[in-house]
C-alpha atoms as a PDB file:
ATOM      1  CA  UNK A   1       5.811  -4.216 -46.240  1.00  0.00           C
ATOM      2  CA  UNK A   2       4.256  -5.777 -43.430  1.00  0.00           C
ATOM      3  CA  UNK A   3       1.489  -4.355 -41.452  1.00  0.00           C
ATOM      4  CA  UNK A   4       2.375  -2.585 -38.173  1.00  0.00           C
ATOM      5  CA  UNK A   5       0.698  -3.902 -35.078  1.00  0.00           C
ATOM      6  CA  UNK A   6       0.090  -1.600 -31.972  1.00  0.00           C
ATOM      7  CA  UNK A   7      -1.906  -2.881 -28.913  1.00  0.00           C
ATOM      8  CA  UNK A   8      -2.393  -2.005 -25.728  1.00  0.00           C
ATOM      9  CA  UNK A   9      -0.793  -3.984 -22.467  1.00  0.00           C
ATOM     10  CA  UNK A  10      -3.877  -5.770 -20.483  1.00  0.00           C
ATOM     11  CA  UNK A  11      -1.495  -7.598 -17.956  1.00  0.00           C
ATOM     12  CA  UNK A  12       1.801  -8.314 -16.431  1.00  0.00           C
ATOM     13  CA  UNK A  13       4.643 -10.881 -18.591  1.00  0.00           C
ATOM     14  CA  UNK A  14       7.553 -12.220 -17.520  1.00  0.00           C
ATOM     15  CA  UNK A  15      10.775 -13.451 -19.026  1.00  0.00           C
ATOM     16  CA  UNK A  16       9.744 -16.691 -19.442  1.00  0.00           C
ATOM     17  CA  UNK A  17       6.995 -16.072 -21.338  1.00  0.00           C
ATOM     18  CA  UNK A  18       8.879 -14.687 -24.327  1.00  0.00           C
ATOM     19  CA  UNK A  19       9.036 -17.334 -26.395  1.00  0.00           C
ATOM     20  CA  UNK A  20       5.638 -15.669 -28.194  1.00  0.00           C
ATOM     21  CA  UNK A  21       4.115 -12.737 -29.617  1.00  0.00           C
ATOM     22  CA  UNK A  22       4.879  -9.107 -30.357  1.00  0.00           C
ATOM     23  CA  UNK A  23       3.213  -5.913 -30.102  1.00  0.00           C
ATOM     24  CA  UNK A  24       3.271  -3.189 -27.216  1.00  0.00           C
ATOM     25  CA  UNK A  25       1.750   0.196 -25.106  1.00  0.00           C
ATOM     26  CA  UNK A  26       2.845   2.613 -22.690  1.00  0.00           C
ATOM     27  CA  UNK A  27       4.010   3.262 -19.207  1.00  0.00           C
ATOM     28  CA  UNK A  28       7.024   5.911 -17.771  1.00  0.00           C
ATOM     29  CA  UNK A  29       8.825   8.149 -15.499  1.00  0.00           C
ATOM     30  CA  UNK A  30       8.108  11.058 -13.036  1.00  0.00           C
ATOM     31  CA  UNK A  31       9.606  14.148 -11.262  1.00  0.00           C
ATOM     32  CA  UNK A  32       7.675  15.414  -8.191  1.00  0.00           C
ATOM     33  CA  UNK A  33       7.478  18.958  -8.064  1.00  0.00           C
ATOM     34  CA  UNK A  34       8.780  20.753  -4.356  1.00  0.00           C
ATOM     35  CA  UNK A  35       5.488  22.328  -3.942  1.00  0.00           C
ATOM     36  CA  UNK A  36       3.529  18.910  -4.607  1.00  0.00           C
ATOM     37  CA  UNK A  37       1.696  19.776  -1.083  1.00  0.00           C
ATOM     38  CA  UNK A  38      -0.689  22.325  -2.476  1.00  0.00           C
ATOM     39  CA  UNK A  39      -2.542  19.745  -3.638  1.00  0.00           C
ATOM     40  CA  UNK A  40      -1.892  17.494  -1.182  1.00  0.00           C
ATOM     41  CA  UNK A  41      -4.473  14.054  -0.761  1.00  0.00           C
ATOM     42  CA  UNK A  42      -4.947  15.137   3.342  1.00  0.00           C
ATOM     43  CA  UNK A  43      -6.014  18.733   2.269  1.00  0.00           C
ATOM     44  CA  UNK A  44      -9.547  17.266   2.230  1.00  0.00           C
ATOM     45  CA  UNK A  45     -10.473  14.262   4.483  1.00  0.00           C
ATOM     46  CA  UNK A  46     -11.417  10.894   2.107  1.00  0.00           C
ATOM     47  CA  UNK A  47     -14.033   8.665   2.960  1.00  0.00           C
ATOM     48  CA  UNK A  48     -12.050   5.119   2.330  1.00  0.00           C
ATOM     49  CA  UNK A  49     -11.595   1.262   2.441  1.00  0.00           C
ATOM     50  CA  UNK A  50      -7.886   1.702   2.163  1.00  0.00           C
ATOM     51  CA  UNK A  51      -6.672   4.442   4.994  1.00  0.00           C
ATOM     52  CA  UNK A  52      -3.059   3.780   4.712  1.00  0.00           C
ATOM     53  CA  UNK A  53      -2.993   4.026   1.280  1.00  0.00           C
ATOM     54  CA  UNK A  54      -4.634   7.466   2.047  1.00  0.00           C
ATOM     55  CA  UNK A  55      -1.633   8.081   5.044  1.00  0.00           C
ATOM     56  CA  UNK A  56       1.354   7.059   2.300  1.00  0.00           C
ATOM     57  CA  UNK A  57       0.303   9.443  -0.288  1.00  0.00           C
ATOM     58  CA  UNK A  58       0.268  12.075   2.399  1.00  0.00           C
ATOM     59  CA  UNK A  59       3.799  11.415   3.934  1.00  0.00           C
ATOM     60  CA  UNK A  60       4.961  11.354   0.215  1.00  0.00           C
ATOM     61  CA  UNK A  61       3.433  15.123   0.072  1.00  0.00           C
ATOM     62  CA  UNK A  62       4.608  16.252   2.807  1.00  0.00           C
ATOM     63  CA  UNK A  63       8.239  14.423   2.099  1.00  0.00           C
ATOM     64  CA  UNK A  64       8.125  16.323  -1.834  1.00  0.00           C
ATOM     65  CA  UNK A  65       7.015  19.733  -0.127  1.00  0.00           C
ATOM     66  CA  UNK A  66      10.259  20.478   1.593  1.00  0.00           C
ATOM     67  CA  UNK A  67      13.829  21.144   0.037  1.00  0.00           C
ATOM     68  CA  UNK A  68      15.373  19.330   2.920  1.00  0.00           C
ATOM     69  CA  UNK A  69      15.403  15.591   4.402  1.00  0.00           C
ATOM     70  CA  UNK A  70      12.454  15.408   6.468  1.00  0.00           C
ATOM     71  CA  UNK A  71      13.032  13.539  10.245  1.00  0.00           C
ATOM     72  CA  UNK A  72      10.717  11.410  11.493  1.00  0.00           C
ATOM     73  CA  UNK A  73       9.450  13.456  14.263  1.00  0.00           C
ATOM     74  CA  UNK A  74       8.042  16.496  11.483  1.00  0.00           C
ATOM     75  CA  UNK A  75       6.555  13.791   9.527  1.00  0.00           C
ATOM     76  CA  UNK A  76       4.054  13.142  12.512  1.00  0.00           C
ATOM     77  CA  UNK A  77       3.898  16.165  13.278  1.00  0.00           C
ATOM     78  CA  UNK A  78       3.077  17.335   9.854  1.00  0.00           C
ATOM     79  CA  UNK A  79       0.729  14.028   9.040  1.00  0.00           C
ATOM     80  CA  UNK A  80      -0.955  13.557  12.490  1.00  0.00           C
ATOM     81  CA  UNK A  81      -0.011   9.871  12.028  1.00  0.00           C
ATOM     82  CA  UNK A  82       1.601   8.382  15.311  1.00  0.00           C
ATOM     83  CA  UNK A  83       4.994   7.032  15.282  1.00  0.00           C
ATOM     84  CA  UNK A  84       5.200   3.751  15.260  1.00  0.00           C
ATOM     85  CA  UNK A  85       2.743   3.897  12.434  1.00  0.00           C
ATOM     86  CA  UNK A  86       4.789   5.928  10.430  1.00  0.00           C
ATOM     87  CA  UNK A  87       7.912   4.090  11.472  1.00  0.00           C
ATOM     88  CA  UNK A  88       6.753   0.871   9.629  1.00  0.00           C
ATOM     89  CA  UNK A  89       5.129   2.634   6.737  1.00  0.00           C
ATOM     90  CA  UNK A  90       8.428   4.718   5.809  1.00  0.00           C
ATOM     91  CA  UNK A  91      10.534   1.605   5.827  1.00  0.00           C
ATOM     92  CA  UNK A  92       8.075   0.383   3.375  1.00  0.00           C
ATOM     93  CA  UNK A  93       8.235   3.219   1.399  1.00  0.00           C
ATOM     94  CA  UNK A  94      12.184   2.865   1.934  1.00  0.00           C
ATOM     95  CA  UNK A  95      12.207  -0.621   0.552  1.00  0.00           C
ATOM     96  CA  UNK A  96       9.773   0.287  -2.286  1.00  0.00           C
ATOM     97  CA  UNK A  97      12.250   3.406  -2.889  1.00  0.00           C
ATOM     98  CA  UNK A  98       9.697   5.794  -3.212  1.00  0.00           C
ATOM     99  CA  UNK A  99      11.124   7.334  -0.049  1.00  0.00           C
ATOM    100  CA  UNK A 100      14.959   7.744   0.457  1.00  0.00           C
ATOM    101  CA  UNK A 101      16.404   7.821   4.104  1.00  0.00           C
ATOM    102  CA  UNK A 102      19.877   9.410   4.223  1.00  0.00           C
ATOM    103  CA  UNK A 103      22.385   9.063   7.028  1.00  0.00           C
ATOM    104  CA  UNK A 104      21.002  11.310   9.481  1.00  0.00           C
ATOM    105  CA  UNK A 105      17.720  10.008   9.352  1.00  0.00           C
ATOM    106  CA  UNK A 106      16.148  12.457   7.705  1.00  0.00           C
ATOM    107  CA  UNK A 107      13.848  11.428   4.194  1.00  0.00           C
ATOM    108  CA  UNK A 108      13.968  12.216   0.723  1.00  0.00           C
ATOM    109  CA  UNK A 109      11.801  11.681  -2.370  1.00  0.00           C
ATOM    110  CA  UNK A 110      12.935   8.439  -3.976  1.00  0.00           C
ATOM    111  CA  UNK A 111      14.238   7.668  -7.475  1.00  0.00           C
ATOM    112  CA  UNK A 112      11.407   4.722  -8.517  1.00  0.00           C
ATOM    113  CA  UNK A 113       8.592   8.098  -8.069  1.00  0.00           C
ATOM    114  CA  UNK A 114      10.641   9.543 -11.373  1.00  0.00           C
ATOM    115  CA  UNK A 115       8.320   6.507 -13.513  1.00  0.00           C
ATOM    116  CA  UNK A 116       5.458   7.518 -12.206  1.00  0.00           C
ATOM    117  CA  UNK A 117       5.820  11.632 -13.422  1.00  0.00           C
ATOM    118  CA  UNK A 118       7.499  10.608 -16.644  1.00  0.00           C
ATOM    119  CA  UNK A 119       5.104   8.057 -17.283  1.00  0.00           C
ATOM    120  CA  UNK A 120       1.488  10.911 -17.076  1.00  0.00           C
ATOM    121  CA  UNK A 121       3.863  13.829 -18.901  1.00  0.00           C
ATOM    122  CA  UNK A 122       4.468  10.445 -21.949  1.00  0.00           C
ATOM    123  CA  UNK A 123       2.232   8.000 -21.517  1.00  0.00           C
ATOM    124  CA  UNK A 124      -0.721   9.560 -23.593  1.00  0.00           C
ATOM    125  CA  UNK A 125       1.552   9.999 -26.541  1.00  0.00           C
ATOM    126  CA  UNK A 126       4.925   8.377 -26.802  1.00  0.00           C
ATOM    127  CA  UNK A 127       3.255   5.317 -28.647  1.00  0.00           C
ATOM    128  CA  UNK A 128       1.480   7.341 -31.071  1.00  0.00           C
ATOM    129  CA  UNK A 129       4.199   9.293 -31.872  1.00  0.00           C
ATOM    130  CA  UNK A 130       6.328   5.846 -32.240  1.00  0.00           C
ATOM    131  CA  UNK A 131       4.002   4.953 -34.726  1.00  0.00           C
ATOM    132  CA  UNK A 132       4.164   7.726 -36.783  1.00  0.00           C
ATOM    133  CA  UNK A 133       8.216   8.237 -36.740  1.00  0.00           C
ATOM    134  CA  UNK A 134       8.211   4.256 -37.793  1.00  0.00           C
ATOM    135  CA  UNK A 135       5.739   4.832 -40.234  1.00  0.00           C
ATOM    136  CA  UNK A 136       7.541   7.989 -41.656  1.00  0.00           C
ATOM    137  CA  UNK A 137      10.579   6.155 -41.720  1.00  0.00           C
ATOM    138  CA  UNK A 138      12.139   4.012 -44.500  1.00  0.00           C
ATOM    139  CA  UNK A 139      14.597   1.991 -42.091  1.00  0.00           C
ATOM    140  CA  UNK A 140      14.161  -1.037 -40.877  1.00  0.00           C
ATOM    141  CA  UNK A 141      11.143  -1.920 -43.052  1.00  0.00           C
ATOM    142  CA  UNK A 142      11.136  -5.736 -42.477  1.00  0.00           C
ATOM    143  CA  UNK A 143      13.068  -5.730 -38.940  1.00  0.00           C
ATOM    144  CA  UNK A 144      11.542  -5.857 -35.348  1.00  0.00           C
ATOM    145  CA  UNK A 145      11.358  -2.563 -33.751  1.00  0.00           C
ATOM    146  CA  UNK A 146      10.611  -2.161 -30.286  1.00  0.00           C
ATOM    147  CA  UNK A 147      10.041   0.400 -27.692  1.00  0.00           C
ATOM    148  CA  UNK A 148      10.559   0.471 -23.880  1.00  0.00           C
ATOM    149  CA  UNK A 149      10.513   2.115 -20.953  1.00  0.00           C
ATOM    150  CA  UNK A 150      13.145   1.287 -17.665  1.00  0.00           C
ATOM    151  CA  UNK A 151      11.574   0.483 -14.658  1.00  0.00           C
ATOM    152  CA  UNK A 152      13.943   0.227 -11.675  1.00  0.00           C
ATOM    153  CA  UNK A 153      16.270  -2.567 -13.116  1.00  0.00           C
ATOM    154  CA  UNK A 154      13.814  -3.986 -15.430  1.00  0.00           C
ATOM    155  CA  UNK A 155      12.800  -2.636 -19.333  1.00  0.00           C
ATOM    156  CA  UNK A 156       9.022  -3.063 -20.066  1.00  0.00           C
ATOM    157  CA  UNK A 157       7.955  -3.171 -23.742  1.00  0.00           C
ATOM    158  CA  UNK A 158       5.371  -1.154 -24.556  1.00  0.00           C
ATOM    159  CA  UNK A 159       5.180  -1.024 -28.441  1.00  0.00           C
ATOM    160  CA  UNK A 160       6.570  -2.420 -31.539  1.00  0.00           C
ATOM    161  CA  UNK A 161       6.557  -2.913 -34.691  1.00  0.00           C
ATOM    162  CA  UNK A 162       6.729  -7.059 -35.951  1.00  0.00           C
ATOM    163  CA  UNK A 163       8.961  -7.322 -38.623  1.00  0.00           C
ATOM    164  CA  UNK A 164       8.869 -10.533 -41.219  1.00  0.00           C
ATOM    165  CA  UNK A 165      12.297 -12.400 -40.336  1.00  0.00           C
ATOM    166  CA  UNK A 166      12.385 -15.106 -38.366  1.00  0.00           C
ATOM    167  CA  UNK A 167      14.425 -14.355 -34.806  1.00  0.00           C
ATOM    168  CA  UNK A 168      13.794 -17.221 -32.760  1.00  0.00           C
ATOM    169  CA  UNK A 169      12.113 -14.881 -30.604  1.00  0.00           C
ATOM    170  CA  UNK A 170       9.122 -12.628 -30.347  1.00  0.00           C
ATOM    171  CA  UNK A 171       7.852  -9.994 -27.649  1.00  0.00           C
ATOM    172  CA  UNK A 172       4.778  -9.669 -25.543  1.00  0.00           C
ATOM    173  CA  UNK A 173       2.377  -6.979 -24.707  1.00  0.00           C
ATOM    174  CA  UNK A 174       4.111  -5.481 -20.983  1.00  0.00           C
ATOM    175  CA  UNK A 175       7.046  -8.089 -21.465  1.00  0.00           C
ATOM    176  CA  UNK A 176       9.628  -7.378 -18.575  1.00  0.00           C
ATOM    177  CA  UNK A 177      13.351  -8.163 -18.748  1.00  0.00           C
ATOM    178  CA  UNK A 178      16.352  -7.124 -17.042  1.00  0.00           C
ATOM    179  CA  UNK A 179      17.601  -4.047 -18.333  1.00  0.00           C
ATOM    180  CA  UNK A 180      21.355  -4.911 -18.493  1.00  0.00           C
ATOM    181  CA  UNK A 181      20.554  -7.681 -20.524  1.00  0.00           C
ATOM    182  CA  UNK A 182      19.080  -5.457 -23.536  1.00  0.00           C
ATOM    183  CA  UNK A 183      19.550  -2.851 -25.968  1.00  0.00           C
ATOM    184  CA  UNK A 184      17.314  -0.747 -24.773  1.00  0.00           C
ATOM    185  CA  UNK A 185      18.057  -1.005 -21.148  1.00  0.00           C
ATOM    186  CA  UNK A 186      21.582  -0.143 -21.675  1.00  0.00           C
ATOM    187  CA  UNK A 187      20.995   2.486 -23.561  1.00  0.00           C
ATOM    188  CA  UNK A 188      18.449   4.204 -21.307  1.00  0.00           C
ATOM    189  CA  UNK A 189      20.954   3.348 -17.869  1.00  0.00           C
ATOM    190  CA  UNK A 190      23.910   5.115 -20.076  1.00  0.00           C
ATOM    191  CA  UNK A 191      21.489   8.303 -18.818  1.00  0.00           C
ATOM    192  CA  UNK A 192      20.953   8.364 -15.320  1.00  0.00           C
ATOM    193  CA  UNK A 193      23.231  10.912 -13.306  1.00  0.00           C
ATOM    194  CA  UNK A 194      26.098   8.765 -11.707  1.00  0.00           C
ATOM    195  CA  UNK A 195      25.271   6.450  -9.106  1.00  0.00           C
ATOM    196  CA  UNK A 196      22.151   6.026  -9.795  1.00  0.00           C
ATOM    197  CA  UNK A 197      22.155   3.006 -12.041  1.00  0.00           C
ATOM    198  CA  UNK A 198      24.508   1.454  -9.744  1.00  0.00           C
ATOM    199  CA  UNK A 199      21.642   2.014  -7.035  1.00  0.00           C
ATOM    200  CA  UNK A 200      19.172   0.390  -8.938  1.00  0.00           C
ATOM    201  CA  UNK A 201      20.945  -2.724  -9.841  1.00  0.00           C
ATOM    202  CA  UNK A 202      22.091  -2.866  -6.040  1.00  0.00           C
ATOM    203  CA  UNK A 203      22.112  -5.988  -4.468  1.00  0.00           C
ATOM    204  CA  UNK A 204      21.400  -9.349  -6.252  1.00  0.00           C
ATOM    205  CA  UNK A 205      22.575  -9.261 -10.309  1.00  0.00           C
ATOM    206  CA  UNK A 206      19.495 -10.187 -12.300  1.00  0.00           C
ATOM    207  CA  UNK A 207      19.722 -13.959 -13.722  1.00  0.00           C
ATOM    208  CA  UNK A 208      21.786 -14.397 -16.700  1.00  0.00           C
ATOM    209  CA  UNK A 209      19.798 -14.626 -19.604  1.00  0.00           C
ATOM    210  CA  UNK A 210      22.328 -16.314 -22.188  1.00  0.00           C
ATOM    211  CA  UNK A 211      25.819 -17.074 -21.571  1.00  0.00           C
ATOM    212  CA  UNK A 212      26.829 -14.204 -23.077  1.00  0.00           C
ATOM    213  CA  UNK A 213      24.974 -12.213 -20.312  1.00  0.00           C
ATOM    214  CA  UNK A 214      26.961  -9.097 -18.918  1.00  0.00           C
ATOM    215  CA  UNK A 215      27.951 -10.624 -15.386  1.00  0.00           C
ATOM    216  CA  UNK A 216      29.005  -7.366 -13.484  1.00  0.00           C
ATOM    217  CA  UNK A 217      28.183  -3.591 -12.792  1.00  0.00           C
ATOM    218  CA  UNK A 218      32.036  -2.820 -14.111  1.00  0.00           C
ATOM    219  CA  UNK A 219      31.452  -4.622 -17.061  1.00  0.00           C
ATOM    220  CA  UNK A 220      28.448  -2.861 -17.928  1.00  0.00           C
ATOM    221  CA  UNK A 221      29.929   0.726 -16.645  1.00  0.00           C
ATOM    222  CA  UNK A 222      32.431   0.275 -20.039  1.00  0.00           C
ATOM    223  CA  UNK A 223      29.203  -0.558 -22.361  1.00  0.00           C
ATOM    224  CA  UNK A 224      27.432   2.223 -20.798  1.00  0.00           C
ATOM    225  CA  UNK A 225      30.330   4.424 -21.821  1.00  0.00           C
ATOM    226  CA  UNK A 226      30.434   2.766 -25.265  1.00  0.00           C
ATOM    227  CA  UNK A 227      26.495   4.144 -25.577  1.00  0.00           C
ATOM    228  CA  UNK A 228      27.451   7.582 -24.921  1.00  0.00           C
ATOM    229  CA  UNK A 229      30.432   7.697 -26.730  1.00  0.00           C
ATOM    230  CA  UNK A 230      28.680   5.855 -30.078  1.00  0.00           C
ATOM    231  CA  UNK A 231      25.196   7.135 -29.112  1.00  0.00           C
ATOM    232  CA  UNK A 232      23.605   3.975 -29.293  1.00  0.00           C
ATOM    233  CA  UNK A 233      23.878   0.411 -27.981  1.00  0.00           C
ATOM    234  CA  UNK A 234      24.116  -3.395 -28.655  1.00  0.00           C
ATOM    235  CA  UNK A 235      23.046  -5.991 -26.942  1.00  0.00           C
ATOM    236  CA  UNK A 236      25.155  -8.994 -28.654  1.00  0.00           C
ATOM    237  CA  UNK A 237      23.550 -12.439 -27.709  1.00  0.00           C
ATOM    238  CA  UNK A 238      22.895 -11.181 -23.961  1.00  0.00           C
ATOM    239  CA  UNK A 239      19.104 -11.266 -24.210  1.00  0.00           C
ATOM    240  CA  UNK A 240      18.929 -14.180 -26.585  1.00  0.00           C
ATOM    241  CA  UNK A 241      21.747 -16.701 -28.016  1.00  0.00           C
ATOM    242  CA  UNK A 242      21.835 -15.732 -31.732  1.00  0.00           C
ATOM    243  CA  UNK A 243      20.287 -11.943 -31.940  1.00  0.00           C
ATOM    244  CA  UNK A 244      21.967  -9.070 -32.190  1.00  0.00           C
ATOM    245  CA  UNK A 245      19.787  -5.269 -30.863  1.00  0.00           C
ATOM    246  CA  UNK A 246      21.025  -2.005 -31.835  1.00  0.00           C
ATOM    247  CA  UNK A 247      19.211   0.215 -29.115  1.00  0.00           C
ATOM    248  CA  UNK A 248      19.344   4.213 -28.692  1.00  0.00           C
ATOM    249  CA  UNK A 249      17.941   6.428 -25.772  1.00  0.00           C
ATOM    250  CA  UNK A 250      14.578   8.649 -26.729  1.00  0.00           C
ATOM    251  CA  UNK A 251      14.535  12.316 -24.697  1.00  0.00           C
ATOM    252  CA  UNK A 252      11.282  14.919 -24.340  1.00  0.00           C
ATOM    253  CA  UNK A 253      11.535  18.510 -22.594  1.00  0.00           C
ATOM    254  CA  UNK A 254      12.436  17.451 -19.160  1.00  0.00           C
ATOM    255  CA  UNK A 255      16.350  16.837 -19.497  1.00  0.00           C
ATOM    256  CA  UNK A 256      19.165  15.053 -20.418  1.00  0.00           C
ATOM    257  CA  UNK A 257      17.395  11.260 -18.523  1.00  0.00           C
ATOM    258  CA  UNK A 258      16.125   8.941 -21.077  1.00  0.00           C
ATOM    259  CA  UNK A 259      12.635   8.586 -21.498  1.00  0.00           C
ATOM    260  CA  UNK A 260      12.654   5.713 -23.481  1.00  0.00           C
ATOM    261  CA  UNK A 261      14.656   3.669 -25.539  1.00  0.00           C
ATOM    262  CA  UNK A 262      13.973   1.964 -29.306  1.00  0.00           C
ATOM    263  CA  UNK A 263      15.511  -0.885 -30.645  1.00  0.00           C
ATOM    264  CA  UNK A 264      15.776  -3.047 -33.609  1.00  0.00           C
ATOM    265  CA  UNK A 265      16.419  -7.001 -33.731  1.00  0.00           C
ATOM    266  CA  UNK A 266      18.827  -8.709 -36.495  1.00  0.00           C
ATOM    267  CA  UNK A 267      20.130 -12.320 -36.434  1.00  0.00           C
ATOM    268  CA  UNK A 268      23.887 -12.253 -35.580  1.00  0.00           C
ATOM    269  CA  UNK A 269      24.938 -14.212 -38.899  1.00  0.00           C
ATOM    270  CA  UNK A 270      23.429 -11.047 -40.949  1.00  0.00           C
ATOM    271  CA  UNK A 271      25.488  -8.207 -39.612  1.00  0.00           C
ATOM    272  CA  UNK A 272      29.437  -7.053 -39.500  1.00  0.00           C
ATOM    273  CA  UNK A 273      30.872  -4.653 -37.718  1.00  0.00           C
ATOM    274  CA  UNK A 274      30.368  -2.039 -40.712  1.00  0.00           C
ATOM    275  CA  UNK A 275      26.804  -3.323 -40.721  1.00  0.00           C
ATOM    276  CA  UNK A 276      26.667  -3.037 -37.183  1.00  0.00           C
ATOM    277  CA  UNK A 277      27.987   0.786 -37.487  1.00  0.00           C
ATOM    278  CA  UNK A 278      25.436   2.003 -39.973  1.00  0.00           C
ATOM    279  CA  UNK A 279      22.370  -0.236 -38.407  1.00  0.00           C
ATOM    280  CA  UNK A 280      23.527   2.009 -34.904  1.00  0.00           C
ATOM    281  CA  UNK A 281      23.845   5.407 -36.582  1.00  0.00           C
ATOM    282  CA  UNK A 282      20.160   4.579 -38.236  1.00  0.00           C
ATOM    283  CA  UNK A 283      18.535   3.517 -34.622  1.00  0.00           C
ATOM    284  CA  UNK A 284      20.451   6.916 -33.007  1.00  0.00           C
ATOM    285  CA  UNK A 285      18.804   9.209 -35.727  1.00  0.00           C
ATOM    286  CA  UNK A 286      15.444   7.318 -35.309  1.00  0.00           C
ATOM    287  CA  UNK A 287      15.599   7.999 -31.452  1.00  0.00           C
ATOM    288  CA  UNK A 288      16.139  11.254 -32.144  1.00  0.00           C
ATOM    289  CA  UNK A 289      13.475  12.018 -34.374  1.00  0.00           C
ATOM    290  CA  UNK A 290      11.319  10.748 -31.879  1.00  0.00           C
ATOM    291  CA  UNK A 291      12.659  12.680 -28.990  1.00  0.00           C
ATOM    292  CA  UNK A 292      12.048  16.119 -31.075  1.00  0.00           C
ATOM    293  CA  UNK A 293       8.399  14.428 -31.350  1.00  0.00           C
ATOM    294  CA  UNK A 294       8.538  14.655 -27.733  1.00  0.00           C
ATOM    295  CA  UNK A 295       9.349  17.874 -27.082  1.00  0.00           C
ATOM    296  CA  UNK A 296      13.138  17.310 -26.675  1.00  0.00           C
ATOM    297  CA  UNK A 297      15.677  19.958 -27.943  1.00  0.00           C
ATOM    298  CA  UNK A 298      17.512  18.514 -31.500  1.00  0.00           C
ATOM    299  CA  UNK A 299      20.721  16.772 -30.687  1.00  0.00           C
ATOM    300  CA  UNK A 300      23.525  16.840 -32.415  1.00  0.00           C
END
């Protein structure tokens, strides 16, 4: 059996530097809570180099303290900030979509703070407890199993196991790649509530990785439906010409949004649709063991 290896991410990787290694740690996903302003930042003045990073995190408190859309005018009244300060800094915070501005002006928390929560609820654990589901398992002994997390319309890989067959194709520490594109991205967008994966992969597609690339939002709707009809996914040649991933969403405590998602790699000349079946019932009941790991309720 080969040994497992488990590292830690040190810096950022792109796409086209996957032609490499393989090995992974963690990073995740938040939920602010309504009464985040107890402990608001501007409770208690901070001496600082970096004052608007200081005025942000308090118009994010005050923005996660109330159960309505908060208007420009009580966010400087609230903050003290002036403005046409606050102006520019919550159409930052717009583009960023940490803040959400709906038609009447008023603002929201936005969907990319969701990471951030997940991510200190998971982060100190999911990767351990990765390791010891893998290691507890019998499947997929000589295969490439990897774990992600989604961020915005990107996955980043944060551990895996190498396996001992040749794929062409290894992964980095922190690797980042559309999440349309693989396994585990499609299985962890199958989650979201509706709309909200068509949000994040708003405006310009992502490159095309292969040819075989999903090209559209419809087209991925109907594998996103596949995932939670089957319960996992498979990402056929989209993230490289000649692999086939069998991916599957991972769950703690908080609800019914993915967490995570695991995957394992196979060469496209080794499996058949039975195969293919079985290999996707495996990676499902994997995810799941893992989820119960994490606190999530067992799934039928």
């Amino acid at each position: 059996m080969p040994v497992p290896c488990w590292r830690v991410a040190r810096h950022p990787i792109h796409p086209h530097d996957f032609e490499a290694d393989t090995s992974f740690m963690p990073k995740r996903t938040p939920d602010v809570p309504a009464n985040a302003a107890s402990d608001t930042l501007a409770s208690e003045p901070i001496k600082t180099t970096a004052p608007a990073v200081v005025r942000a995190v308090h118009v994010l408190d005050v923005i996660a303290a109330s159960s309505e859309p908060v208007a420009l005018a009580d966010l400087a009244r609230e903050t003290g900030v002036p403005k046409s300060t606050l102006h520019g800094l919550c159409d930052t915070l717009v583009k960023l979509r940490l803040v959400k501005r709906h038609a009447n002006g008023g603002m929201t928390m936005g969907s990319y703070v969701m990471g951030w929560a997940n991510a200190f609820l998971s982060q100190t654990n999911i990767t351990e407890e990765f390791r010891a589901v893998w290691e507890a398992s019998r499947a997929f002994a000589q295969e490439t199993v990897t774990l992600s997390v989604l961020d915005g319309a990107e996955v980043i890989y944060l551990a895996c196991h190498n396996g001992n067959r040749p794929l062409g194709v290894t992964f980095r520490i922190g690797m980042r790649l559309p999440a349309p594109y693989t396994a585990t991205g499609k299985a962890m967008l199958s989650t979201l509530p509706p709309g909200e994966a068509a949000d994040l992969l708003a405006g310009v597609w992502p490159a095309p990785l292969t040819r075989a690339s999903v090209s559209t939002y419809a087209a991925l709707t109907e594998e996103m439906a596949q995932v939670r009809r089957d319960g996992y996914s498979i990402d056929n040649g989209q993230m490289r010409e000649g692999m086939i991933c069998f991916g599957a969403p991972v769950f703690d405590a908080s609800g019914e949004r993915a967490v995570a998602g695991l995957a394992v790699s196979f060469l496209t000349n080794e499996i058949d649709s039975e195969t293919g079946r079985r290999i996707g019932r495996q990676m499902r009941e994997l995810a799941d063991q893992l989820s119960v790991r994490l606190g999530a309720p067992a799934r039928r």
